[in-house]
N, C-alpha and C. Protein backbone atom coordinates (compact mmCIF):
# COMPACT_ATOMS: atom_id res chain seq x y z
N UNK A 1 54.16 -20.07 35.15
CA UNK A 1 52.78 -20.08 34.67
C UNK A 1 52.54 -18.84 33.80
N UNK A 2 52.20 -19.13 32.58
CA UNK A 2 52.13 -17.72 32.15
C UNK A 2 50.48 -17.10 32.11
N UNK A 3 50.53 -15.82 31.64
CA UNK A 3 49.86 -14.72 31.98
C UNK A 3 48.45 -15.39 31.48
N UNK A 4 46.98 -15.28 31.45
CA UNK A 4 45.86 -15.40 30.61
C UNK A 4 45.38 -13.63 30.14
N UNK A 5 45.37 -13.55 28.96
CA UNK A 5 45.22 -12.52 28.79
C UNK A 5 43.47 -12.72 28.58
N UNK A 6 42.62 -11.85 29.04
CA UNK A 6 41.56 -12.08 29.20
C UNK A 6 40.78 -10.80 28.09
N UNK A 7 40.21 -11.27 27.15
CA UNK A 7 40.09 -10.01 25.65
C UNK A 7 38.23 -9.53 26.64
N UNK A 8 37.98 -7.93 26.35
CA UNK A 8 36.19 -7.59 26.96
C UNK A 8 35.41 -8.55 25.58
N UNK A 9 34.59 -8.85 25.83
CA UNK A 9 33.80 -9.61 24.84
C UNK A 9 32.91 -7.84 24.01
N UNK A 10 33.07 -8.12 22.94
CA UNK A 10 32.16 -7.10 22.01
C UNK A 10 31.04 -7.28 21.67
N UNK A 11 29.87 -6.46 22.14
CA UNK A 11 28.33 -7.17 21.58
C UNK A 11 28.12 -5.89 20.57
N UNK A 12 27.72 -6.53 19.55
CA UNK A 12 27.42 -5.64 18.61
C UNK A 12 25.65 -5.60 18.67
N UNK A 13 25.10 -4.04 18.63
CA UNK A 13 23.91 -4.22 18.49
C UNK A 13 23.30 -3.97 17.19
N UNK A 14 22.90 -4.75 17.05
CA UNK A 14 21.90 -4.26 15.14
C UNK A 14 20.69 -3.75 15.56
N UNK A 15 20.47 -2.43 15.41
CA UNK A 15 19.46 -1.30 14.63
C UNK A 15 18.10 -1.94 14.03
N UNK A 16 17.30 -2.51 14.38
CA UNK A 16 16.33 -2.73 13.36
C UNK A 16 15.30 -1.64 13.30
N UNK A 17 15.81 -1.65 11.92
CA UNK A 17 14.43 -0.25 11.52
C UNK A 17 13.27 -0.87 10.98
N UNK A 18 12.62 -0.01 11.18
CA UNK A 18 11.12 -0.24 10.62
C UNK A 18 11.16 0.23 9.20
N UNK A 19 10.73 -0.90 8.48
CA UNK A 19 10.58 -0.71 7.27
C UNK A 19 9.83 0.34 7.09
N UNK A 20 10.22 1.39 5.41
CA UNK A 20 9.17 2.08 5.29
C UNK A 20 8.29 1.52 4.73
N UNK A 21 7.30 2.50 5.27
CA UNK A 21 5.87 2.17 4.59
C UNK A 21 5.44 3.03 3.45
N UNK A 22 4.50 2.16 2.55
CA UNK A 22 4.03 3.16 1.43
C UNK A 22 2.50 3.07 1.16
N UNK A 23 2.21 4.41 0.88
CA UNK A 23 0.81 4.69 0.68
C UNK A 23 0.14 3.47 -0.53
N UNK A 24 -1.02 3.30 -0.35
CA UNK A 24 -1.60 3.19 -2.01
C UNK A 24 -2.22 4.35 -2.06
N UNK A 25 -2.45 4.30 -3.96
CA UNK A 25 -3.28 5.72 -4.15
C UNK A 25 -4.04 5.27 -4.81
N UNK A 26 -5.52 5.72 -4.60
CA UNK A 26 -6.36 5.37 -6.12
C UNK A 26 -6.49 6.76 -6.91
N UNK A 27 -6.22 6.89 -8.00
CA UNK A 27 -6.06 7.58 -8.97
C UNK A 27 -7.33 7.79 -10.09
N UNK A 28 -8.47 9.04 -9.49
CA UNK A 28 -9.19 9.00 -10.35
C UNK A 28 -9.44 8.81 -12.03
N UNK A 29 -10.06 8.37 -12.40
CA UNK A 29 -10.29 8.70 -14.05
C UNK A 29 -11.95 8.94 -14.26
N UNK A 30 -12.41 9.28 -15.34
CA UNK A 30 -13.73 9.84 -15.91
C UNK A 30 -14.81 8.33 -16.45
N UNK A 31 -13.59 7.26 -16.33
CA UNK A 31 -14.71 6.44 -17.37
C UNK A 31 -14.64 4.92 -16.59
N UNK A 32 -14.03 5.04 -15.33
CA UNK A 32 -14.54 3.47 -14.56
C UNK A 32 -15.70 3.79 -14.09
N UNK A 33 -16.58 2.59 -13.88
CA UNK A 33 -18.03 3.00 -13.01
C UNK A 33 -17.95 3.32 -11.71
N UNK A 34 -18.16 4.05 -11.01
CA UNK A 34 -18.40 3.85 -9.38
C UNK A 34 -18.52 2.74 -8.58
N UNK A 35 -19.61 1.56 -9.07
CA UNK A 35 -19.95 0.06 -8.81
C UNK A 35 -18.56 -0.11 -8.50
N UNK A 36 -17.83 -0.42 -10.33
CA UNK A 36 -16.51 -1.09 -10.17
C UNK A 36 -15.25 -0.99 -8.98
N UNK A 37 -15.36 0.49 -9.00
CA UNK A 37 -14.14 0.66 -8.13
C UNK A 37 -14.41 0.87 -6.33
N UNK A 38 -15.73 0.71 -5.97
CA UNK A 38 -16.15 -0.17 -4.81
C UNK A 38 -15.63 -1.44 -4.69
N UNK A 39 -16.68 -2.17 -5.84
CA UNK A 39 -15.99 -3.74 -5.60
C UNK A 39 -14.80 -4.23 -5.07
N UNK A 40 -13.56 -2.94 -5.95
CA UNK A 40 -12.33 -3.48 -6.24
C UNK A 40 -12.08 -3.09 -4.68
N UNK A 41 -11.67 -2.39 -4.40
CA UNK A 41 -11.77 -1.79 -3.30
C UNK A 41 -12.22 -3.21 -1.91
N UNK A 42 -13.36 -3.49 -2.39
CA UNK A 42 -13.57 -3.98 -1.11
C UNK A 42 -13.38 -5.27 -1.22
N UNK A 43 -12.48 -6.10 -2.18
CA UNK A 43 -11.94 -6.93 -2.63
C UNK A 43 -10.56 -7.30 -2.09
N UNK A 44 -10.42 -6.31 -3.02
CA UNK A 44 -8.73 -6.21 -2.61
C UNK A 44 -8.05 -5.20 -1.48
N UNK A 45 -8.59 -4.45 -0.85
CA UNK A 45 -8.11 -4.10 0.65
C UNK A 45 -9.19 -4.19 1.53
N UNK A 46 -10.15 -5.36 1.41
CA UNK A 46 -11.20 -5.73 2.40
C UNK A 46 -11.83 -4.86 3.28
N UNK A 47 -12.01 -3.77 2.29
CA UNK A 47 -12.92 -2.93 3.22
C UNK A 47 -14.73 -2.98 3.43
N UNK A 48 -15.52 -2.25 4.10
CA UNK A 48 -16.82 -2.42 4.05
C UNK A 48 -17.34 -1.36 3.00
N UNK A 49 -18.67 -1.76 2.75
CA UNK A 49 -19.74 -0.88 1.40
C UNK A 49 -19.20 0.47 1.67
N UNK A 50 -19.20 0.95 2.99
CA UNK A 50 -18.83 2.10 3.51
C UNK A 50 -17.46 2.66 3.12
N UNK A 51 -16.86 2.39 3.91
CA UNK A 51 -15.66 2.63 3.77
C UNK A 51 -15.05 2.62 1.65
N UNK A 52 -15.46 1.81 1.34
CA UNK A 52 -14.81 1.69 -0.22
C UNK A 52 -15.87 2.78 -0.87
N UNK A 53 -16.92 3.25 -0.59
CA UNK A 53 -17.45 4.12 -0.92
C UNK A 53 -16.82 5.52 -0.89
N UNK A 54 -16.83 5.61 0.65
CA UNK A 54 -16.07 7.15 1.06
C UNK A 54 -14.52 7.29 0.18
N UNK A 55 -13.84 5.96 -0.23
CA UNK A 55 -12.67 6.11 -1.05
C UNK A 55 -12.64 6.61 -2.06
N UNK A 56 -14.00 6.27 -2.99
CA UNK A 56 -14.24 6.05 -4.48
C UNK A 56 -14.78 7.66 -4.48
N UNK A 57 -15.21 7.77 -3.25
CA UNK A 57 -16.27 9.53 -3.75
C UNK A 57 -14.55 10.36 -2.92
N UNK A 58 -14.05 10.44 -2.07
CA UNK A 58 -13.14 11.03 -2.33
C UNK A 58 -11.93 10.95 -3.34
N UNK A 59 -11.65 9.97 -3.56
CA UNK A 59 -11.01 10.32 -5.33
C UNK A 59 -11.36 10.94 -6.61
N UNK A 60 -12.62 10.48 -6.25
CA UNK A 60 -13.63 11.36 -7.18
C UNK A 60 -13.60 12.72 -7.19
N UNK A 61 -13.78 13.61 -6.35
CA UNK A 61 -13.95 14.68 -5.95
C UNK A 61 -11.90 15.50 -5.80
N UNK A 62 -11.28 14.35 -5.27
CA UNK A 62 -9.98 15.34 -5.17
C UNK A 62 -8.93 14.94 -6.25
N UNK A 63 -9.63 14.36 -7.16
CA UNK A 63 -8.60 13.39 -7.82
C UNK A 63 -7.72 11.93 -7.84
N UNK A 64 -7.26 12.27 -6.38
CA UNK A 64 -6.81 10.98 -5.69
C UNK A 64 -7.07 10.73 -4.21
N UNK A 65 -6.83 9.45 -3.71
CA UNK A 65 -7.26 9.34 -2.38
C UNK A 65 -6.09 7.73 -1.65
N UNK A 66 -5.60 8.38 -0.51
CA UNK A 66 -4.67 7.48 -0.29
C UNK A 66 -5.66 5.97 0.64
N UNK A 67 -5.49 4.33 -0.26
CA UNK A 67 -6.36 3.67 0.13
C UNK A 67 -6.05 3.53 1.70
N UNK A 68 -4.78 2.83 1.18
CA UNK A 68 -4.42 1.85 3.00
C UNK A 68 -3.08 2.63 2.59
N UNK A 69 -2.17 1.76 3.94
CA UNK A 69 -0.66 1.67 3.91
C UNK A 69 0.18 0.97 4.43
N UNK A 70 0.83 -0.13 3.87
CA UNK A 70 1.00 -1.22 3.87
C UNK A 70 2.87 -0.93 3.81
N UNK A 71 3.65 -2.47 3.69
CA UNK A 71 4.98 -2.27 3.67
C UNK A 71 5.27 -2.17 1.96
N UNK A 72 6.36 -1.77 1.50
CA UNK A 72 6.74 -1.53 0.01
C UNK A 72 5.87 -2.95 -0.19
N UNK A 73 6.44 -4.36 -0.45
CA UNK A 73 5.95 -5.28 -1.15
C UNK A 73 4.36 -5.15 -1.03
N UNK A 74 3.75 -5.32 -0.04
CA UNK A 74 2.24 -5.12 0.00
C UNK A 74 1.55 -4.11 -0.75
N UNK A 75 2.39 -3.12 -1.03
CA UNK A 75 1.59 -2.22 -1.05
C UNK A 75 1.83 -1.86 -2.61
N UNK A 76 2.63 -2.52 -3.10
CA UNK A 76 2.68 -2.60 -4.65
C UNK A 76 1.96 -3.90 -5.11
N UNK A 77 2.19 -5.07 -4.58
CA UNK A 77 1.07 -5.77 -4.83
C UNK A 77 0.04 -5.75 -4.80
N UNK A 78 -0.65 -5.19 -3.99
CA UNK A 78 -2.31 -4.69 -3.80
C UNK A 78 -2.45 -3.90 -4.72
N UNK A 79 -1.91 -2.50 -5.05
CA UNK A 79 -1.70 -2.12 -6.23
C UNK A 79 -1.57 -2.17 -7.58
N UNK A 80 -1.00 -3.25 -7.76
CA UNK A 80 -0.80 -3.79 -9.16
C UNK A 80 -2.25 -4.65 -9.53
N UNK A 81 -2.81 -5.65 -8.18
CA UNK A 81 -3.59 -6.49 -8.18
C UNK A 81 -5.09 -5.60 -8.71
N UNK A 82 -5.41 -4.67 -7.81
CA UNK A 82 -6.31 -3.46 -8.03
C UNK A 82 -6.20 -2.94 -9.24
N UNK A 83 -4.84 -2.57 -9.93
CA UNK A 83 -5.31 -2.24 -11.20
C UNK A 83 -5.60 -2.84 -12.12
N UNK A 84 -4.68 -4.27 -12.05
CA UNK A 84 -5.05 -5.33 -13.04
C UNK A 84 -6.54 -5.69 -13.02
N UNK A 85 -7.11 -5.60 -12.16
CA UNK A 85 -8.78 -5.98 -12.35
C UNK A 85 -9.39 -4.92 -12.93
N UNK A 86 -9.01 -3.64 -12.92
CA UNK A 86 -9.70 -2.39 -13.89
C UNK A 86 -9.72 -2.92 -15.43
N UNK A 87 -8.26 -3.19 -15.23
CA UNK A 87 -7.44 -3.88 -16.99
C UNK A 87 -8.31 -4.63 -17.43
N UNK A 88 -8.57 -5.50 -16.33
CA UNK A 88 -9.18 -6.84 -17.44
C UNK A 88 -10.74 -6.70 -17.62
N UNK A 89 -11.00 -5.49 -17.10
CA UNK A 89 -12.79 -5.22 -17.49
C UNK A 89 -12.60 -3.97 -18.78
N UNK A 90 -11.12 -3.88 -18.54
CA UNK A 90 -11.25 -2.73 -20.28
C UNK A 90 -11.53 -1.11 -19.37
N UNK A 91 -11.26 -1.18 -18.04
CA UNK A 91 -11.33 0.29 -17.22
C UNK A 91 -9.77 0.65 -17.23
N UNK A 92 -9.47 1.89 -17.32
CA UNK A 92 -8.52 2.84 -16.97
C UNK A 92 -7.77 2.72 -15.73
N UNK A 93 -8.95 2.39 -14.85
CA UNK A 93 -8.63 2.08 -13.15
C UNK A 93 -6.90 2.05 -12.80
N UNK A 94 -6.57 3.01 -12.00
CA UNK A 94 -5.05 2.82 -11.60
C UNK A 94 -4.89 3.17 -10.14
N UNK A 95 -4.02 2.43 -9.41
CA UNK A 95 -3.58 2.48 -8.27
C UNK A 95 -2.07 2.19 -8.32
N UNK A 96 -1.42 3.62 -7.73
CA UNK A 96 -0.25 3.98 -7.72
C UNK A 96 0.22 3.74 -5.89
N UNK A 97 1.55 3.71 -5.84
CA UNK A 97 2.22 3.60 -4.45
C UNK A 97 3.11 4.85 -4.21
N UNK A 98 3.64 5.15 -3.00
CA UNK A 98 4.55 6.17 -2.71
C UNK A 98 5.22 5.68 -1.90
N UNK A 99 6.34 6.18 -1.21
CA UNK A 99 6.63 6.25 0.54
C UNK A 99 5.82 7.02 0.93
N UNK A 100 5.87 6.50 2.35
CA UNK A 100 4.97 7.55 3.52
C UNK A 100 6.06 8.77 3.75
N UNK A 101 5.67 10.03 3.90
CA UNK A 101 6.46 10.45 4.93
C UNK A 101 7.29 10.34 5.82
């Protein structure tokens, strides 16, 4: 009878990382209205009067202001989406992305 050679079974574990995440930024300028970049704001990252307010007056005041933070794809799409609506009213309006930390 011969031998059974009996092999340890190998479990490999896969690592899942957490995607990074990336900021949006809204990126002040001198010549969108205030109105506008509420709206956009509470449009496109569904925030309240409040909240898209406190965004628009801190960009205002520091230059920029980080909106939300979302995964890479989200957070360039919301981005792109947000600025394209500045675009198509003829505003400057820009929203840039980063990694987080």
């Amino acid at each position: 009878m011969p031998d059974t050679v009996v092999k340890p079974k190998t479990r490999v574990k896969t690592k899942v990382e957490r995607p990074r995440l990336h900021k949006v930024i809204l990126v002040n300028d001198d010549y969108t209205p205030r109105e506008f970049v509420v709206t956009v704001l509470k449009a496109e990252f569904r925030m309240t009067d409040d909240q898209a307010y406190k965004v628009m007056l801190t960009a205002h005041q520091r230059g920029v202001c980080v909106v939300a933070v979302f995964t890479k794809d989200v957070a360039e799409t919301k981005a792109t989406r947000a600025t394209d609506a500045g675009r198509a009213k003829g505003y400057p309006l820009l929203f840039t992305t980063e990694p987080e930390e």
